[in-house]
Protein backbone atom coordinates (compact mmCIF):
# COMPACT_ATOMS: atom_id res chain seq x y z
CA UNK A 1 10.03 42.30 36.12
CA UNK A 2 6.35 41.12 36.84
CA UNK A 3 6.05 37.69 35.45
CA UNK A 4 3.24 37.03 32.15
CA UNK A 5 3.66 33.52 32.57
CA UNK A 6 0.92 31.63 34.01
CA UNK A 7 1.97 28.96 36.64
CA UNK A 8 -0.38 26.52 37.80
CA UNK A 9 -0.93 23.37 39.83
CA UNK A 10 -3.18 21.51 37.75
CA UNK A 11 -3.92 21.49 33.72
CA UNK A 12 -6.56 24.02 33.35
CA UNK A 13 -10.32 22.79 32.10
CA UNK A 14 -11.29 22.40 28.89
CA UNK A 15 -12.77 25.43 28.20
CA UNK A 16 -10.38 27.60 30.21
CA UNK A 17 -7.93 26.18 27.64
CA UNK A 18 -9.25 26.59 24.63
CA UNK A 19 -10.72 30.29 25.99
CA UNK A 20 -7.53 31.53 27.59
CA UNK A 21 -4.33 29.75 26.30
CA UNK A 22 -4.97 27.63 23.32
CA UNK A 23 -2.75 29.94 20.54
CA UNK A 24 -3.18 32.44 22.41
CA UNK A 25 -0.48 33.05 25.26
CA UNK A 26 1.95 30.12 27.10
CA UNK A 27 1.69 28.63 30.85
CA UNK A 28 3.17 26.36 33.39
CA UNK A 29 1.71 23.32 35.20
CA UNK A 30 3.97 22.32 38.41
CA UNK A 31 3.70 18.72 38.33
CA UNK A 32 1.36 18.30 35.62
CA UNK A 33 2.45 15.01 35.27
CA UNK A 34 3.32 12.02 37.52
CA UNK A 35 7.04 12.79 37.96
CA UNK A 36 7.46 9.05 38.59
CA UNK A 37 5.51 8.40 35.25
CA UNK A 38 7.64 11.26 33.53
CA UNK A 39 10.86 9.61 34.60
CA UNK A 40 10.29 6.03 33.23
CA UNK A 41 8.95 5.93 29.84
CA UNK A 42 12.48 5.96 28.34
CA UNK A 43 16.35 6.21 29.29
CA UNK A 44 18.55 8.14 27.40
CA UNK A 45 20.65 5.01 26.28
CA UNK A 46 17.33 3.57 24.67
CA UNK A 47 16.70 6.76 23.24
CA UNK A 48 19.95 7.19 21.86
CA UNK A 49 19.70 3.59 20.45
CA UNK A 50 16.59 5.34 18.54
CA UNK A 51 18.97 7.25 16.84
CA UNK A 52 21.20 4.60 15.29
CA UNK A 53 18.38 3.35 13.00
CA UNK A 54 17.73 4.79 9.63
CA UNK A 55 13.92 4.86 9.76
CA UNK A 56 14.11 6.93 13.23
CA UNK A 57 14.73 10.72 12.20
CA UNK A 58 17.10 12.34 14.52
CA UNK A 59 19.49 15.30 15.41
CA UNK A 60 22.34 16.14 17.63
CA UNK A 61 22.91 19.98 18.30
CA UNK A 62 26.05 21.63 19.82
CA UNK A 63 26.66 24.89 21.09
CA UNK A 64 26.87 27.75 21.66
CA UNK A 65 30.14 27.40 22.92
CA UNK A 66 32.27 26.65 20.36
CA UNK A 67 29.87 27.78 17.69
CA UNK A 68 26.42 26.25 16.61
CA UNK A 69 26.25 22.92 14.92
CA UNK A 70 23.41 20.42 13.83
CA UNK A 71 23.69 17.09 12.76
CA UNK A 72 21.74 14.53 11.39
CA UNK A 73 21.09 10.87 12.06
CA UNK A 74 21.17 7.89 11.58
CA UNK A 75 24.01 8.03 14.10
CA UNK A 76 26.87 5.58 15.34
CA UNK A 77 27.76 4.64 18.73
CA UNK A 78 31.00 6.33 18.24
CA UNK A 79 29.58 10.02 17.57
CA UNK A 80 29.01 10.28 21.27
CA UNK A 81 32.11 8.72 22.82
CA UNK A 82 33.54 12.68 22.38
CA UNK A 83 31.22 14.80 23.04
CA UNK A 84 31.75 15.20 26.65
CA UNK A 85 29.31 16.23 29.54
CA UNK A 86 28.62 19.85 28.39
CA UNK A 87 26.55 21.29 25.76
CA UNK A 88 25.02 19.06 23.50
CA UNK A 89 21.38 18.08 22.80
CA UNK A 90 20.14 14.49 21.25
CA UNK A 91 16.82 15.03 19.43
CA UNK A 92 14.46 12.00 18.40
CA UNK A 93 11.71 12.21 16.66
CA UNK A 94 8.01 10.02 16.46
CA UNK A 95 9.51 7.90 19.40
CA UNK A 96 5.66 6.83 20.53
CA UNK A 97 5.78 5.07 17.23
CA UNK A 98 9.52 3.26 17.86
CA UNK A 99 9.10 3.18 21.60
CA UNK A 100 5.66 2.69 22.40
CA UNK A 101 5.41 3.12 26.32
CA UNK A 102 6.29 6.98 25.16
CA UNK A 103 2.60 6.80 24.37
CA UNK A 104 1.37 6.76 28.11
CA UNK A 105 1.70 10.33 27.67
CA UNK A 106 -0.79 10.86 25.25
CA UNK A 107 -4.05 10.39 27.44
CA UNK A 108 -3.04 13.03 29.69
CA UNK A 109 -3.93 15.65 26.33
CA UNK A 110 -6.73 14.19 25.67
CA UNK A 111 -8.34 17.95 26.40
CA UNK A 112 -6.29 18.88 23.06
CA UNK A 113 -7.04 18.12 19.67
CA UNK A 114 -5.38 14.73 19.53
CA UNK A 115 -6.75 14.76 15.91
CA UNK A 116 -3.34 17.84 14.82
CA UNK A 117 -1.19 15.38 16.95
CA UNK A 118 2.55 15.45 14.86
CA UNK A 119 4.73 13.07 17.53
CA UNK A 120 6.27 13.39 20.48
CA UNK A 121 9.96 14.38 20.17
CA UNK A 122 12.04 13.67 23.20
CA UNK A 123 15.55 15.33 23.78
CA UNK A 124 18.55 14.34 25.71
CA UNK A 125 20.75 16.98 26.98
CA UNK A 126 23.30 17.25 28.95
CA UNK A 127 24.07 20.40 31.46
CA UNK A 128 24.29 23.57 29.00
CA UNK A 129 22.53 21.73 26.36
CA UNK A 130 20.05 24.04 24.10
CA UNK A 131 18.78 24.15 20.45
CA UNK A 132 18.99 28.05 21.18
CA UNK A 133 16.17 30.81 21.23
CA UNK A 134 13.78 29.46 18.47
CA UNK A 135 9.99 30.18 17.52
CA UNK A 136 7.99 26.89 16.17
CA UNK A 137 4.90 26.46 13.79
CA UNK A 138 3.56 24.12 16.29
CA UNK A 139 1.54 24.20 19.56
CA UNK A 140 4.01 22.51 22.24
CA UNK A 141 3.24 20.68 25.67
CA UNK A 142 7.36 20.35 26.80
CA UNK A 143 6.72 17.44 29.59
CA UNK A 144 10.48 17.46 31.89
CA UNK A 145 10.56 13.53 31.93
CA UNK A 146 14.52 13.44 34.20
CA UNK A 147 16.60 16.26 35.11
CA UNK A 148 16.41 19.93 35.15
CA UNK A 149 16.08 22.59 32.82
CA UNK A 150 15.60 26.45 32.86
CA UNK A 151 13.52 28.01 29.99
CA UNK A 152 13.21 31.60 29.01
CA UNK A 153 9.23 32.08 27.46
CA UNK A 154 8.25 34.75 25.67
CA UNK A 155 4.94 36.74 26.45
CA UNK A 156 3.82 36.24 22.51
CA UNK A 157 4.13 35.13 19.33
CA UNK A 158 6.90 36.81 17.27
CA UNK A 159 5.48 39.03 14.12
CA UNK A 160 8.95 39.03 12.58
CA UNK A 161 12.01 36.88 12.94
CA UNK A 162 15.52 37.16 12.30
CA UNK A 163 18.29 33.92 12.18
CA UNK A 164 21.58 33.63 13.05
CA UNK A 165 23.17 32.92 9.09
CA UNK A 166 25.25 30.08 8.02
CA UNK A 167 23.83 26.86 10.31
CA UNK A 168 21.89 24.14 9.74
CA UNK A 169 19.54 25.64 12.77
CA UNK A 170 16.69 27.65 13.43
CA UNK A 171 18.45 30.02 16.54
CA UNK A 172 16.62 33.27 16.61
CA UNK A 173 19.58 36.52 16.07
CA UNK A 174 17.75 38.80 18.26
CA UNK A 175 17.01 38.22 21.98
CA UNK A 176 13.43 38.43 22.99
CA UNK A 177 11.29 39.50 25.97
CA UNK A 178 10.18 36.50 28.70
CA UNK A 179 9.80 34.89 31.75
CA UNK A 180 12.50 32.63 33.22
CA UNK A 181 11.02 29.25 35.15
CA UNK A 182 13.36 25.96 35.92
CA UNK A 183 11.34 22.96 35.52
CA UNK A 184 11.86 19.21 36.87
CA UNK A 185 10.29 15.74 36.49
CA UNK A 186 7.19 16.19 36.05
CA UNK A 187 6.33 19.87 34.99
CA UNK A 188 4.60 20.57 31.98
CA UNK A 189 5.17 24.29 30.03
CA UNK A 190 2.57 24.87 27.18
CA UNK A 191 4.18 26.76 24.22
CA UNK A 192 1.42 28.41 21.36
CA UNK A 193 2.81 29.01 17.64
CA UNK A 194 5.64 31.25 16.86
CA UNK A 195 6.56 32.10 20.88
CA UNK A 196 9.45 32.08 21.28
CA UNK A 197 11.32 30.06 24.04
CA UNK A 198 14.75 28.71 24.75
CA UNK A 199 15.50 26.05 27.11
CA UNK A 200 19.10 25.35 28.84
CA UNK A 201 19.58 22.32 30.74
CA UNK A 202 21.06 22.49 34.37
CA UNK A 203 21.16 18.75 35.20
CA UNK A 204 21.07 15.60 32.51
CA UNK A 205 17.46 15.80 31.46
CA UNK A 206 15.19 13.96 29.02
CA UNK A 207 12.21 15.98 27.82
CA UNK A 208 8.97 15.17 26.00
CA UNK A 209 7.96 17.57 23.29
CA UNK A 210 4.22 17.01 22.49
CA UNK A 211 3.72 18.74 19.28
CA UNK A 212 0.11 19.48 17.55
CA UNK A 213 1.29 20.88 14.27
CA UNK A 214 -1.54 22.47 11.16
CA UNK A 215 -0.86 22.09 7.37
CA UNK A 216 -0.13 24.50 5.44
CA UNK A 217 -2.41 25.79 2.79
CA UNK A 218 -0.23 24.42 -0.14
CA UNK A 219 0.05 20.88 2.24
CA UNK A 220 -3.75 21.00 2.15
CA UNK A 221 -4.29 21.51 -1.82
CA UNK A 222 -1.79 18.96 -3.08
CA UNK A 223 -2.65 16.54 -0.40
CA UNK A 224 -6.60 16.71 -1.62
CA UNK A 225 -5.73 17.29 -5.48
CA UNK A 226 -3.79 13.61 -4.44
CA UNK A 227 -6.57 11.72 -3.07
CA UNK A 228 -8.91 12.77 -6.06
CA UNK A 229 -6.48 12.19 -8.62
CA UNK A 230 -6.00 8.73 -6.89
CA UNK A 231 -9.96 7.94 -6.76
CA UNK A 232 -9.69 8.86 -10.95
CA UNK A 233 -12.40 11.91 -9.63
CA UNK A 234 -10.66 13.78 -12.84
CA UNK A 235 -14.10 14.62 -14.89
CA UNK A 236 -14.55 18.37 -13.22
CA UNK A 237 -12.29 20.85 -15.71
CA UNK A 238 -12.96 24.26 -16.39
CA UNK A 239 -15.03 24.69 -19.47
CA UNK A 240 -14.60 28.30 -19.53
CA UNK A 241 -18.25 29.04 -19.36
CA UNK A 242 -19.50 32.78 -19.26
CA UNK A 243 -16.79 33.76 -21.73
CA UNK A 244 -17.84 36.55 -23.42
CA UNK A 245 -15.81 38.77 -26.49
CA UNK A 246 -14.03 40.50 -23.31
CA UNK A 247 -11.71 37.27 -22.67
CA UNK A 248 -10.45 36.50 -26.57
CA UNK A 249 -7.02 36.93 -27.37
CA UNK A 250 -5.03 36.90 -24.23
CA UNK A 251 -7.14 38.74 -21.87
CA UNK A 252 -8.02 36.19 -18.73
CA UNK A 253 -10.30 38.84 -16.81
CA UNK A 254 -12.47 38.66 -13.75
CA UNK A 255 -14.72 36.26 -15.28
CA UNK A 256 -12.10 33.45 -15.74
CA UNK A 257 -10.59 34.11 -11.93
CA UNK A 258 -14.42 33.81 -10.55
CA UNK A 259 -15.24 30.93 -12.76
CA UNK A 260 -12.29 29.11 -11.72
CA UNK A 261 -12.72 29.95 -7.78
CA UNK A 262 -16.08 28.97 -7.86
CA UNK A 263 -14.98 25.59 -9.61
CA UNK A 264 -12.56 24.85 -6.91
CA UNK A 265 -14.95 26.12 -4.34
CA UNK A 266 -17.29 23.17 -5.61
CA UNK A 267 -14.86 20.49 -5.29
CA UNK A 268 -14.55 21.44 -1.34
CA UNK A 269 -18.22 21.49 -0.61
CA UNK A 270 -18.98 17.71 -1.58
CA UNK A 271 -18.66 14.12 0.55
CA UNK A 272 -15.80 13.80 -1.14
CA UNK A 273 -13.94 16.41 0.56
CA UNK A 274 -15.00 15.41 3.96
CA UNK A 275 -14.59 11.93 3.41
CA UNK A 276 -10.44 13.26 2.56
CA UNK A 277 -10.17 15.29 5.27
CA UNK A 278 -11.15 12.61 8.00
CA UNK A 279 -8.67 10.77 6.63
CA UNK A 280 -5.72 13.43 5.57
CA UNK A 281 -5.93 13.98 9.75
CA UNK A 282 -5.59 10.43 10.40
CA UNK A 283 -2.23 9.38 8.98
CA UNK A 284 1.12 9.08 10.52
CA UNK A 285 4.26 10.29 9.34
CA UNK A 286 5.49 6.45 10.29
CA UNK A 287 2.72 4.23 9.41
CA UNK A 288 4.47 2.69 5.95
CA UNK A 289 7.27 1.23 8.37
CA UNK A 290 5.09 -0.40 10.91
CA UNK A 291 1.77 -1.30 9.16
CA UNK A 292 1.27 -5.06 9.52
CA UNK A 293 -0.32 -7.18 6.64
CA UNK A 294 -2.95 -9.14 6.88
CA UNK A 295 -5.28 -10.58 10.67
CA UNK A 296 -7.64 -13.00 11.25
CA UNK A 297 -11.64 -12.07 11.03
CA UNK A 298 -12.37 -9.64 13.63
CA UNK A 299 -15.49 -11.16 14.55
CA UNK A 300 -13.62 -14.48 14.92
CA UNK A 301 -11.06 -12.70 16.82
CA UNK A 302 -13.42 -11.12 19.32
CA UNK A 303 -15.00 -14.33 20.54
CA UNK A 304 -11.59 -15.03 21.84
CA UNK A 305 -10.09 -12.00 22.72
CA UNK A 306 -10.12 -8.26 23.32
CA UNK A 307 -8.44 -5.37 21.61
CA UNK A 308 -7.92 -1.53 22.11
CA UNK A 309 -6.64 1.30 19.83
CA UNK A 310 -3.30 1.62 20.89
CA UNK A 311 -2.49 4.96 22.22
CA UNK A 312 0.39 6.26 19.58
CA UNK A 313 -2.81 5.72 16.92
CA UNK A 314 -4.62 8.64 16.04
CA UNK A 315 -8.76 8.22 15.10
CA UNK A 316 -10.83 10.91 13.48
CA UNK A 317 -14.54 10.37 13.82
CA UNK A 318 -16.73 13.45 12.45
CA UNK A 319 -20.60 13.38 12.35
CA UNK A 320 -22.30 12.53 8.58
CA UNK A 321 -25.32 14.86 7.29
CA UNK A 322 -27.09 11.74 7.03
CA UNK A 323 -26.30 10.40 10.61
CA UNK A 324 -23.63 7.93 10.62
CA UNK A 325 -20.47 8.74 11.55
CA UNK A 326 -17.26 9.12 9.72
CA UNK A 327 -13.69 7.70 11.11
CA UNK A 328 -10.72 8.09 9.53
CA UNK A 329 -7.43 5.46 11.01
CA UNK A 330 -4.48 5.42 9.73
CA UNK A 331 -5.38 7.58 6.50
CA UNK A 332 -8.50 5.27 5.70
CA UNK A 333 -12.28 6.90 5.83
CA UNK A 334 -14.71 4.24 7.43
CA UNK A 335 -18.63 5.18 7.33
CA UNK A 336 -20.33 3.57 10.75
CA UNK A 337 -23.62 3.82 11.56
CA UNK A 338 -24.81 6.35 14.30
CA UNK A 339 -25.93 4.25 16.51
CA UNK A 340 -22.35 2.96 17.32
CA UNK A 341 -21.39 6.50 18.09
CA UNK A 342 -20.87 4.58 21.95
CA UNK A 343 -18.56 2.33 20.77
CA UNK A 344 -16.87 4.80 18.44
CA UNK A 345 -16.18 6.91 22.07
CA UNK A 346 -14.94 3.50 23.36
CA UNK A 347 -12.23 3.12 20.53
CA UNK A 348 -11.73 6.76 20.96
CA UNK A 349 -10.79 6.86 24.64
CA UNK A 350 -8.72 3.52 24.10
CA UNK A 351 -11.14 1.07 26.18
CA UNK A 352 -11.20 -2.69 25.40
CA UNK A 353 -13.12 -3.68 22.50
CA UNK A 354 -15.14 -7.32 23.03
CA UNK A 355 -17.39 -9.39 21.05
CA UNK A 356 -20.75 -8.20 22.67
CA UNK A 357 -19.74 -4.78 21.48
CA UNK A 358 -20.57 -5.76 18.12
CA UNK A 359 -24.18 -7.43 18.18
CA UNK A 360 -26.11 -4.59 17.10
CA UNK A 361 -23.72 -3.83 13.64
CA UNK A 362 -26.29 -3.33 10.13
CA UNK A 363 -25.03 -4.36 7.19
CA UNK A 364 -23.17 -2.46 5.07
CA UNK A 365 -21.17 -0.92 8.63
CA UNK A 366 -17.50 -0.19 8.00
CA UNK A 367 -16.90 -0.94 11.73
CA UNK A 368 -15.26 -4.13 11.18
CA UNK A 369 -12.98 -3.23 8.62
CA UNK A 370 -12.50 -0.47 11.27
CA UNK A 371 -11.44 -2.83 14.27
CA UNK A 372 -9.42 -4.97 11.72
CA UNK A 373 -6.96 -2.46 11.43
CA UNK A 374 -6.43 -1.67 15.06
CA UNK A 375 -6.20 -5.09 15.44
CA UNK A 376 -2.81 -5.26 12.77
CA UNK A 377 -1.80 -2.14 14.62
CA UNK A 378 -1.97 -3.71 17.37
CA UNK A 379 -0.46 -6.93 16.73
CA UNK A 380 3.19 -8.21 17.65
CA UNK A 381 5.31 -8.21 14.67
């Protein structure tokens, strides 16, 4: 069978990407990463500690021997004592948050929308270890960090889907059409939306899952019908204007449908909407456990010191009709002016922040309540 799976050498450009692959169809990069960087970020025993704590959200998965099985953490040392050296797969989840040198990774995607970053998830498996034939709702970079594994890829996303009943797991009934590749430290496979793939592990391997994952449509409207609730924006209601003898009684006809769209439609054309959405894109499904109360000045800071965004800390900035800039961190809108747009690519890209950087600030600039909070992101506990 002629292979549809695209195997390169390098991570292709930016626009190649976004042109060819992005959602579109999956490909391999042979040593996209620095295999020595891909080995050392974690070892399983740390990453298994992960999985003892009850803020760290984790899985082990057996099968298919023996029939599939999926349980949840928090775990205890003793739940892998007899589990042997076949089959089984450890899955940990946000571990650039609990693990932070995980994080190293996230430069190298820097060509992706960093803003739809979920986490990295990082499995241990042993040899025969899987999670089965599965589809996701995510775009996936799958960096092999130690080990070996083979993985089947399908050609495109799945229109319909059928599981296997009864298990506490996603595993796809049917097989599927795909290409076959074995991957080692170092390789990088790029997975779009709902294609499917199944991975089996022929040596002990740890592997990086580098998921960019969309909201849903209902996410979206109770997330934003949140934030204006919490602002008291509660005034708008629907007045029923344009009523006419038609709607009396029980009749709710065309005119109350449009009148109502067209209220909602208002609420997402204001600032207020775009002043949510930088910062809906900017949280982290972690940030309540490691958010750090309260830092010195950050002008007073600066004159001493340097800081940088940390990697695992995800920035939104989006360009203002009237010229600033808006940034969302850690689900927090800032307004900057536009003239720091330089040192808003500085924070961006993770370079050091000093004092000189901010000498040219107008009052009124968000930008160091901004830096403040990298700062207590930043900080040691």
């Amino acid at each position: 069978m002629t292979s549809t799976l695209d195997i390169h050498t390098s991570f292709p450009d930016a626009p190649e990407f976004y042109e060819v692959y992005w959602n579109r169809k999956p490909f391999v990069v042979k040593g996209g990463v620095e295999a020595g960087l891909a080995a050392e970020l974690i070892e399983p025993d740390e990453l298994a500690g992960l999985s003892l704590e009850e803020e760290v959200r984790s899985r082990l998965v057996t099968g298919p021997v023996g029939g599939w099985a999926c349980r949840h953490g928090p775990f205890e040392e003793g739940d892998f004592a007899g589990l042997g050296e076949q089959g089984w797969n450890l899955l940990v989840h946000n571990v650039e948050h609990f693990h932070p040198p995980v994080a190293r990774l996230l430069p190298l995607f820097n060509f992706s929308p960093r803003w739809l970053l979920d986490d990295i998830m990082i499995s241990y498996s042993v040899p025969g270890g899987t999670v089965g034939p599965h589809i996701d709702s995510y775009h996936v970079f799958l960096v092999q960090g130690q080990g070996r594994r083979r993985w089947k890829v399908g050609a495109a996303a799945l229109k319909e889907e059928r599981y296997i009943p009864g298990i506490d797991l996603r595993v796809l009934r049917d097989d599927f059409d795909g290409t076959s590749v074995d991957v080692g430290p170092g390789d990088v496979i790029y997975i779009p939306p709902r294609v499917p793939h199944e991975g089996i592990t022929l040596e002990s391997a740890l592997t990086y899952s580098v998921g960019f994952l969309g909201p849903s449509v209902p996410e979206l409207f109770m997330a934003y019908g949140q934030y204006l609730e919490e602002r008291g924006e509660t005034e708008a209601r629907y007045l029923g204007d344009g009523l006419t003898e038609q709607n009396g009684g029980f009749a709710a006809g065309p005119e109350v449908t449009g009148g109502i769209r067209q209220l909602m439609k208002q609420g997402l054309e204001g600032q207020t909407f775009t002043d949510w959405l930088v910062s809906y894109f900017s949280t982290s499904p972690v940030e309540d456990e490691i958010y750090q109360e309260p830092s010195p000045d950050i002008r007073e800071f600066l004159t001493e010191g340097t800081l940088s965004r940390p990697e695992q800390e995800k920035i939104v900035i989006s360009p203002s009709a009237n010229g600033d800039m808006l940034v969302g961190y850690r689900g927090e809108c800032y307004r900057v002016a536009g003239s720091n747009e330089p040192l808003l690519r500085k924070i961006e890209s993770g370079e050091i922040i000093s004092a000189s950087d901010l000498e040219n600030l107008f009052d009124g600039d968000e930008l160091p309540s901004l830096l403040k909070n990298i700062l207590l992101a930043s900080s040691p506990e």
